[in-house]
PDB file of N, CA and C in Angstrom:
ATOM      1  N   UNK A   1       0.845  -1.174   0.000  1.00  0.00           N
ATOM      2  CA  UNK A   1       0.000   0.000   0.000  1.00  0.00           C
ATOM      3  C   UNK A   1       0.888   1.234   0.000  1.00  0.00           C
ATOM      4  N   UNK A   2       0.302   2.419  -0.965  1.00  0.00           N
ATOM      5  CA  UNK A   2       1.713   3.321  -0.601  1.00  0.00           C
ATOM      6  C   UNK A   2       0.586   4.185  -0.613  1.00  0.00           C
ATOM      7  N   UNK A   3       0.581   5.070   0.502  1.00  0.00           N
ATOM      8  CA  UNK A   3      -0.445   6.334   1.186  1.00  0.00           C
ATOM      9  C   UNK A   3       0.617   7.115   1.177  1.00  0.00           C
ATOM     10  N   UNK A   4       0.475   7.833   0.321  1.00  0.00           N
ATOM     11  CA  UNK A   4       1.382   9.211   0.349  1.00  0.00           C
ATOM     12  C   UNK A   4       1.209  10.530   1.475  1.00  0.00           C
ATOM     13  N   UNK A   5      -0.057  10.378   1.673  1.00  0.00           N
ATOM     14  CA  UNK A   5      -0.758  11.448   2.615  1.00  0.00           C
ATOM     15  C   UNK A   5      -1.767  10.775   3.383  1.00  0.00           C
ATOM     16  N   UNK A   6      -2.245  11.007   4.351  1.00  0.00           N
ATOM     17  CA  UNK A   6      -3.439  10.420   4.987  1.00  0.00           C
ATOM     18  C   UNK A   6      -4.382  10.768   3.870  1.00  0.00           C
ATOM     19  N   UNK A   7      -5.138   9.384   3.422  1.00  0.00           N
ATOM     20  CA  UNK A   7      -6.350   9.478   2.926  1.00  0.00           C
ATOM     21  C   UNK A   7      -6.133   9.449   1.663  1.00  0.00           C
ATOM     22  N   UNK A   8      -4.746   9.506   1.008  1.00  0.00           N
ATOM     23  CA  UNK A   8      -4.083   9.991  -0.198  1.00  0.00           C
ATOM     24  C   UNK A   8      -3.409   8.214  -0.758  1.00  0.00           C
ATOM     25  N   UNK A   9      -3.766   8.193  -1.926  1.00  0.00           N
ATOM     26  CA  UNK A   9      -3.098   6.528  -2.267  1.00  0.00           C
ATOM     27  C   UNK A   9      -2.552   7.060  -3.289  1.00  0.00           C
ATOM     28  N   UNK A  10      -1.111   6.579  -3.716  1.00  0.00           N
ATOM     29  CA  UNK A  10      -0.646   6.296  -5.203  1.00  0.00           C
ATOM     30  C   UNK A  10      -0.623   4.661  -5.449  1.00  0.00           C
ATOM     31  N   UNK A  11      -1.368   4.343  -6.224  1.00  0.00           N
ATOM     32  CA  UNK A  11      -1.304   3.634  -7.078  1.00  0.00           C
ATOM     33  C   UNK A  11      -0.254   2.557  -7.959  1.00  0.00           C
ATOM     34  N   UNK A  12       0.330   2.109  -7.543  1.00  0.00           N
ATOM     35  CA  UNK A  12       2.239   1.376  -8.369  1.00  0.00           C
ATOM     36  C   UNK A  12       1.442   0.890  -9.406  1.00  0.00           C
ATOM     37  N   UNK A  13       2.631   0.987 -10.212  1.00  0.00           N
ATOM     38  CA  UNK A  13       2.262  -0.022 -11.241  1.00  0.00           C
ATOM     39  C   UNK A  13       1.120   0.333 -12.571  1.00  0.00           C
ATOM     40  N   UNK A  14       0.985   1.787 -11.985  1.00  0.00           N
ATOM     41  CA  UNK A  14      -0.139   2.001 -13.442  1.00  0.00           C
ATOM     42  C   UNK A  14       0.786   3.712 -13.876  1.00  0.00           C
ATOM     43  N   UNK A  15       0.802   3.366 -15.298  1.00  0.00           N
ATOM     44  CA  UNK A  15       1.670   4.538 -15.681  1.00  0.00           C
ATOM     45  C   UNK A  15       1.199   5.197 -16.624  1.00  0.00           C
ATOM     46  N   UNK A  16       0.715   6.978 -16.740  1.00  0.00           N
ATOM     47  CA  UNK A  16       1.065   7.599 -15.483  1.00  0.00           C
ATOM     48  C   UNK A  16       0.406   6.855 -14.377  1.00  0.00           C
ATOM     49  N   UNK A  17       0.965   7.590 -13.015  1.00  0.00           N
ATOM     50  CA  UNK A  17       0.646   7.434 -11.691  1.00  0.00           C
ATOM     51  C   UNK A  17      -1.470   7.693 -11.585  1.00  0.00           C
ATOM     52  N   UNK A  18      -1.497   6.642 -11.049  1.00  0.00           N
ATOM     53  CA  UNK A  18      -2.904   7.271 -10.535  1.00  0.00           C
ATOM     54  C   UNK A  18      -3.042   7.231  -8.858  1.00  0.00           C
ATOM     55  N   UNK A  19      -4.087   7.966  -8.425  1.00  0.00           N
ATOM     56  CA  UNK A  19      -4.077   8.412  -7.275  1.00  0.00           C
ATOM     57  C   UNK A  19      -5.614   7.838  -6.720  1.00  0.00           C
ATOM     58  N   UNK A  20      -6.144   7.528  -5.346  1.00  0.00           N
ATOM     59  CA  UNK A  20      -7.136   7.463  -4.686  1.00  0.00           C
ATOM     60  C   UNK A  20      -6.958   8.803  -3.897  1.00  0.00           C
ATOM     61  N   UNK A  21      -8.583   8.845  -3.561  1.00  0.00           N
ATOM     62  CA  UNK A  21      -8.193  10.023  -2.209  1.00  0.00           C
ATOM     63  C   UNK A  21      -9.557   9.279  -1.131  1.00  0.00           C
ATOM     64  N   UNK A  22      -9.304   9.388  -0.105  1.00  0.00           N
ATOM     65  CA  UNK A  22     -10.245   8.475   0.960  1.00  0.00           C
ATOM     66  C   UNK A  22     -10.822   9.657   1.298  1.00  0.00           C
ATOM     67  N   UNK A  23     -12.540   9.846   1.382  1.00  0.00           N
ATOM     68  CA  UNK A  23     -13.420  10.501   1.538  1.00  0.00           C
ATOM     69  C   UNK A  23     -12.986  10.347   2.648  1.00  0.00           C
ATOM     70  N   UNK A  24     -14.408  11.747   3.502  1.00  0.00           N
ATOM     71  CA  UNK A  24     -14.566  11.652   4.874  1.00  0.00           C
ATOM     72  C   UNK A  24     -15.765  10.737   5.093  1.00  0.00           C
ATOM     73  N   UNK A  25     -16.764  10.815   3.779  1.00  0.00           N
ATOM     74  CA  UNK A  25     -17.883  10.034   3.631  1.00  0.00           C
ATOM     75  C   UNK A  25     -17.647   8.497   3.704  1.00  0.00           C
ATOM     76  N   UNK A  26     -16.599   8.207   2.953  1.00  0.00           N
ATOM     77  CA  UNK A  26     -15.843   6.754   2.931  1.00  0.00           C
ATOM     78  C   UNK A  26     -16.178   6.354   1.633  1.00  0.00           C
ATOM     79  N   UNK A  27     -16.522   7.239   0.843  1.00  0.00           N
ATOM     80  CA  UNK A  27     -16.469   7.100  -0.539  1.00  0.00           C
ATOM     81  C   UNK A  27     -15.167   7.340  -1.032  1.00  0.00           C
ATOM     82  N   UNK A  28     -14.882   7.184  -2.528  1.00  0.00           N
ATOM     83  CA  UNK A  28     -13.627   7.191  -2.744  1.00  0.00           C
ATOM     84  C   UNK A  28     -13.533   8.239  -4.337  1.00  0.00           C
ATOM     85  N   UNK A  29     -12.422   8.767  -4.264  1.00  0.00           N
ATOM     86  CA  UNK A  29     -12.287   9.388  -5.431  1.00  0.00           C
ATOM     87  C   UNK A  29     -11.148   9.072  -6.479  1.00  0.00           C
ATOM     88  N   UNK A  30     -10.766   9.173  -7.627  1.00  0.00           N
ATOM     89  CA  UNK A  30      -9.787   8.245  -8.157  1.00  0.00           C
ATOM     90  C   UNK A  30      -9.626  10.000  -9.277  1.00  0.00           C
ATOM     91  N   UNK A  31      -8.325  10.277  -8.670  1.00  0.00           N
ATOM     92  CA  UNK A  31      -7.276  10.811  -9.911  1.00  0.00           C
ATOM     93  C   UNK A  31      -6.403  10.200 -11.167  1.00  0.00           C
ATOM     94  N   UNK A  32      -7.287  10.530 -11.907  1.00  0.00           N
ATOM     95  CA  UNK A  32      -6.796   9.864 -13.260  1.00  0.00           C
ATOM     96  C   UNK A  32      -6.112   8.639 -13.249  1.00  0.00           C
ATOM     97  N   UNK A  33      -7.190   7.838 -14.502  1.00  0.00           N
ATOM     98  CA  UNK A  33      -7.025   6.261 -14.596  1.00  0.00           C
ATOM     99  C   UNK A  33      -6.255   5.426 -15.307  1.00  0.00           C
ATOM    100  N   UNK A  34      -5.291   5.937 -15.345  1.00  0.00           N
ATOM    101  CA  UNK A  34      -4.192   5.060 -16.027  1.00  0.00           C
ATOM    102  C   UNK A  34      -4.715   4.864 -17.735  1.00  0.00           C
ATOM    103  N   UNK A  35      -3.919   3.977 -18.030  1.00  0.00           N
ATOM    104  CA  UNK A  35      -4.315   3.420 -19.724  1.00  0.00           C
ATOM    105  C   UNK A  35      -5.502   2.712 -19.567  1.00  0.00           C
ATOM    106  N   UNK A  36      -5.472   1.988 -20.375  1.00  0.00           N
ATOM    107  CA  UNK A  36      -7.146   1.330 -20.248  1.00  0.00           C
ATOM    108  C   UNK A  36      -6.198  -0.425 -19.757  1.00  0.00           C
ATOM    109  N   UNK A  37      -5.451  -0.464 -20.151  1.00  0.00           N
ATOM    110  CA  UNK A  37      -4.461  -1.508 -19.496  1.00  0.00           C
ATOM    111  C   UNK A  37      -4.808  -2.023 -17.793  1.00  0.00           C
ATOM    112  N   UNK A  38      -4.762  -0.951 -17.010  1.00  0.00           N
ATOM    113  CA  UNK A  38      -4.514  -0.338 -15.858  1.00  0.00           C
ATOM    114  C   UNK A  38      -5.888  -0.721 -14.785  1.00  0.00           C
ATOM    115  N   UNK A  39      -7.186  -0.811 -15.282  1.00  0.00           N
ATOM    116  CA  UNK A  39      -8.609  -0.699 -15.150  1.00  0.00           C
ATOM    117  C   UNK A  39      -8.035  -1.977 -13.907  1.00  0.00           C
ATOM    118  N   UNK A  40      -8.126  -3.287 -14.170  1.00  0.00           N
ATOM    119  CA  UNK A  40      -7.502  -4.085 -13.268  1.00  0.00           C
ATOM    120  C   UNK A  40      -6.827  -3.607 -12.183  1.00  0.00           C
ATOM    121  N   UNK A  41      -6.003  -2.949 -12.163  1.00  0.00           N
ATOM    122  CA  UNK A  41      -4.291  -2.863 -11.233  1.00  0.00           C
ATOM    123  C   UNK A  41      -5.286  -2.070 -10.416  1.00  0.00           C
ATOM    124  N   UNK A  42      -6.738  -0.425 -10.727  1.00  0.00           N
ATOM    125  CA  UNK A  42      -6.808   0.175  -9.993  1.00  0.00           C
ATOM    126  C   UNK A  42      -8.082  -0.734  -8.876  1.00  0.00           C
ATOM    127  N   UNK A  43      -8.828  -1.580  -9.762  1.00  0.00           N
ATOM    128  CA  UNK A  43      -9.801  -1.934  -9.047  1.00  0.00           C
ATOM    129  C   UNK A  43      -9.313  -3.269  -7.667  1.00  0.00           C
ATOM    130  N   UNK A  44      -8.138  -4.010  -7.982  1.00  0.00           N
ATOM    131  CA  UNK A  44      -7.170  -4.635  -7.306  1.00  0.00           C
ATOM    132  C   UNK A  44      -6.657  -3.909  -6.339  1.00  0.00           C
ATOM    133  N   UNK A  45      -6.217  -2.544  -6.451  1.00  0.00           N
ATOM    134  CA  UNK A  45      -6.049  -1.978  -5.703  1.00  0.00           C
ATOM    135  C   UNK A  45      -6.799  -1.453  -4.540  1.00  0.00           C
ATOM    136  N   UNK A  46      -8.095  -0.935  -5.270  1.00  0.00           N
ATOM    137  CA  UNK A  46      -9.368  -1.068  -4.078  1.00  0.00           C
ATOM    138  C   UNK A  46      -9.786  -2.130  -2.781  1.00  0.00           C
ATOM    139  N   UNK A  47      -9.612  -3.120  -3.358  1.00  0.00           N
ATOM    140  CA  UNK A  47     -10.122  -4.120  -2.950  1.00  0.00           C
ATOM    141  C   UNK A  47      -9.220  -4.921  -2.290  1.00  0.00           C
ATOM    142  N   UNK A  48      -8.371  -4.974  -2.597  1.00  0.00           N
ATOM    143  CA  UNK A  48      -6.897  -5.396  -1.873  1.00  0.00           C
ATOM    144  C   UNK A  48      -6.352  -5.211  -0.643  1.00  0.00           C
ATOM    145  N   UNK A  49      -5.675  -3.990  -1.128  1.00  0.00           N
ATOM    146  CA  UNK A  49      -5.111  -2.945  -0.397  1.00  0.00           C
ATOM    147  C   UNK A  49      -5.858  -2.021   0.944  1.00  0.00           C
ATOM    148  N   UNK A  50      -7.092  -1.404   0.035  1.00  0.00           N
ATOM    149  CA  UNK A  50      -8.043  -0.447   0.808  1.00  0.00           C
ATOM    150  C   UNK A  50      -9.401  -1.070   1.315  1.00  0.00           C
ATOM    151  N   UNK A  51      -9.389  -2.604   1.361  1.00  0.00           N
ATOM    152  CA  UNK A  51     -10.540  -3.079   1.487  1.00  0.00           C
ATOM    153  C   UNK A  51     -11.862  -2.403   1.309  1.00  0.00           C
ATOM    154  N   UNK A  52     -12.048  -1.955  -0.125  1.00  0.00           N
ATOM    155  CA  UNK A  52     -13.334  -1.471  -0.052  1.00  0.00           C
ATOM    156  C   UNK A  52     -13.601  -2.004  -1.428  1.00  0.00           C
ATOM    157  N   UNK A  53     -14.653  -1.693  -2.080  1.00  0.00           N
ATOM    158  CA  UNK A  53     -15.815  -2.045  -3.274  1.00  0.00           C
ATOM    159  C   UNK A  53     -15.428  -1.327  -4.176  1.00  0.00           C
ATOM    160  N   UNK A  54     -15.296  -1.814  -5.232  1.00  0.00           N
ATOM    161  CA  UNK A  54     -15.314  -0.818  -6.685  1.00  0.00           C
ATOM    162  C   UNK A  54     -16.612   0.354  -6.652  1.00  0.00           C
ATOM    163  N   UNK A  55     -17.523  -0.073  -5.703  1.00  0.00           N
ATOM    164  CA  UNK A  55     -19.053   1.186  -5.879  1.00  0.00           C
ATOM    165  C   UNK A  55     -18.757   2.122  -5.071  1.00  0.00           C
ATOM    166  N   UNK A  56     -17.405   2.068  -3.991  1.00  0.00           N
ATOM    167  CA  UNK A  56     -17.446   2.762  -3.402  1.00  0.00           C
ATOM    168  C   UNK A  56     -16.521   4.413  -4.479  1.00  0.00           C
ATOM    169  N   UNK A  57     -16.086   4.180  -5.644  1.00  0.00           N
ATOM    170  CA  UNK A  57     -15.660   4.739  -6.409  1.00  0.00           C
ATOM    171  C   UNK A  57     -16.561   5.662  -6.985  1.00  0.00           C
ATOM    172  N   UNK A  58     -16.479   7.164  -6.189  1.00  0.00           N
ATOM    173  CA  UNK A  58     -18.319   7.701  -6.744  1.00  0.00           C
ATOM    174  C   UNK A  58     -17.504   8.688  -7.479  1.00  0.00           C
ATOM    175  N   UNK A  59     -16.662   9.178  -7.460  1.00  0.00           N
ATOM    176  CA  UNK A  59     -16.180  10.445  -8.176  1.00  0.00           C
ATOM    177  C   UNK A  59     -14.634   9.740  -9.368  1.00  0.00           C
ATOM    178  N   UNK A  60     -14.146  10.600 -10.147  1.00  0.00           N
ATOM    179  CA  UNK A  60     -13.248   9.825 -11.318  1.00  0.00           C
ATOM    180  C   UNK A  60     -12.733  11.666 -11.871  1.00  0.00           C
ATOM    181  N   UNK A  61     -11.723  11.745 -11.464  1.00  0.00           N
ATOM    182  CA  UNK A  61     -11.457  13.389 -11.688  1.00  0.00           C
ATOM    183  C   UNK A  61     -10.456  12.901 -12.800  1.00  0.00           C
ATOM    184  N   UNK A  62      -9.901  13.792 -14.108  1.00  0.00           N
ATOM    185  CA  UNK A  62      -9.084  13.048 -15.206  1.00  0.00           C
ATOM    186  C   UNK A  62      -8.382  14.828 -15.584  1.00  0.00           C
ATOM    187  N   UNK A  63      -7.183  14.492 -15.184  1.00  0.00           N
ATOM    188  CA  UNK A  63      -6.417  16.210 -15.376  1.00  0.00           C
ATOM    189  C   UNK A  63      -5.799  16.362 -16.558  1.00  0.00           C
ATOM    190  N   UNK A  64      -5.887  14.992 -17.470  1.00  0.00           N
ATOM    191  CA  UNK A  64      -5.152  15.289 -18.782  1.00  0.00           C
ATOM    192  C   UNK A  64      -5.975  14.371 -19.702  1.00  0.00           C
ATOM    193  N   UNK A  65      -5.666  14.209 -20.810  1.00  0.00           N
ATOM    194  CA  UNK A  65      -5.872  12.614 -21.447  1.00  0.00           C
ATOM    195  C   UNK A  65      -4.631  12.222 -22.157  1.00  0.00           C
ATOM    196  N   UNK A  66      -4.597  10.850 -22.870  1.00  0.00           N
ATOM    197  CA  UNK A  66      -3.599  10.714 -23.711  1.00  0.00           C
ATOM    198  C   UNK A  66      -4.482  10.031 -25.236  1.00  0.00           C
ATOM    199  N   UNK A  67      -3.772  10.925 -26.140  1.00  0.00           N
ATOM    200  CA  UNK A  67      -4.047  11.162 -27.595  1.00  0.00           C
ATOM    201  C   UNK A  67      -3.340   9.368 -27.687  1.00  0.00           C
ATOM    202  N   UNK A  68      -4.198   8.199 -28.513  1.00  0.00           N
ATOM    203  CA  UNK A  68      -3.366   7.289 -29.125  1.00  0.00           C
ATOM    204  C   UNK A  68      -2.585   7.547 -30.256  1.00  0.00           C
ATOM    205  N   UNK A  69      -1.017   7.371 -30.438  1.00  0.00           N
ATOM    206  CA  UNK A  69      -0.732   7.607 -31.848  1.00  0.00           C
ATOM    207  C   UNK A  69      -0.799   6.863 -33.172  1.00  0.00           C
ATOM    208  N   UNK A  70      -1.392   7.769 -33.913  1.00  0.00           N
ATOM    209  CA  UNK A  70      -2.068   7.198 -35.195  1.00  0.00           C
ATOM    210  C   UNK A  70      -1.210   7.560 -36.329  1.00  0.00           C
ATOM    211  N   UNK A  71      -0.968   7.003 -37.461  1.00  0.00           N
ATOM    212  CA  UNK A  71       0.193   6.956 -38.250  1.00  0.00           C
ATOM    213  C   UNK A  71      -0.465   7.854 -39.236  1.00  0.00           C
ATOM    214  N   UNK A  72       0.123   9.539 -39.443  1.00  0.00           N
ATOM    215  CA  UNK A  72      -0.190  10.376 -40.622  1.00  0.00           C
ATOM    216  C   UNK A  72      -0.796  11.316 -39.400  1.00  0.00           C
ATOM    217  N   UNK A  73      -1.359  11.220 -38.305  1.00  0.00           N
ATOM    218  CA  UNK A  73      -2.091  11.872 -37.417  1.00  0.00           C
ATOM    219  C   UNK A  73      -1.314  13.288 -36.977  1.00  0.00           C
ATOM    220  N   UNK A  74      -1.284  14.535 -37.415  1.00  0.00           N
ATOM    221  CA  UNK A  74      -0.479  15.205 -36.968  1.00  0.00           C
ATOM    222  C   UNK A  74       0.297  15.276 -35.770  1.00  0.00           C
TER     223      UNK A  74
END
């Protein structure tokens, strides 16, 4: 488990980094979700690690995206 901050999770293993943040509600919030690769590693991580439910995942905040590269695609 790597809690960077109280309440604060990074995520290993999914690149970029994604983040949990532990409600006060005990809901959960998830900073940006990795590749689509990744969907596994974060919900493993829930459930694992933070013993809680994939439903407990009510919020999904996303601070960038990534463009796939396409051949001729500027």
């Amino acid at each position: 488990m790597v809690e960077i901050l109280t309440g604060v999770h990074r995520i290993d293993g999914v690149n970029p980094y994604s983040y949990i943040i532990a409600e006060d509600d005990g809901s959960l919030t998830l900073v940006d979700t990795g590749m689509s690769k990744d969907g596994r590693k974060v919900l493993d991580y829930v459930q694992a690690k933070m013993s809680k439910k994939p439903s407990d995942l009510k919020t999904i905040l996303l601070t960038h995206c990534h463009t796939p590269y396409v051949r001729g695609y500027p």
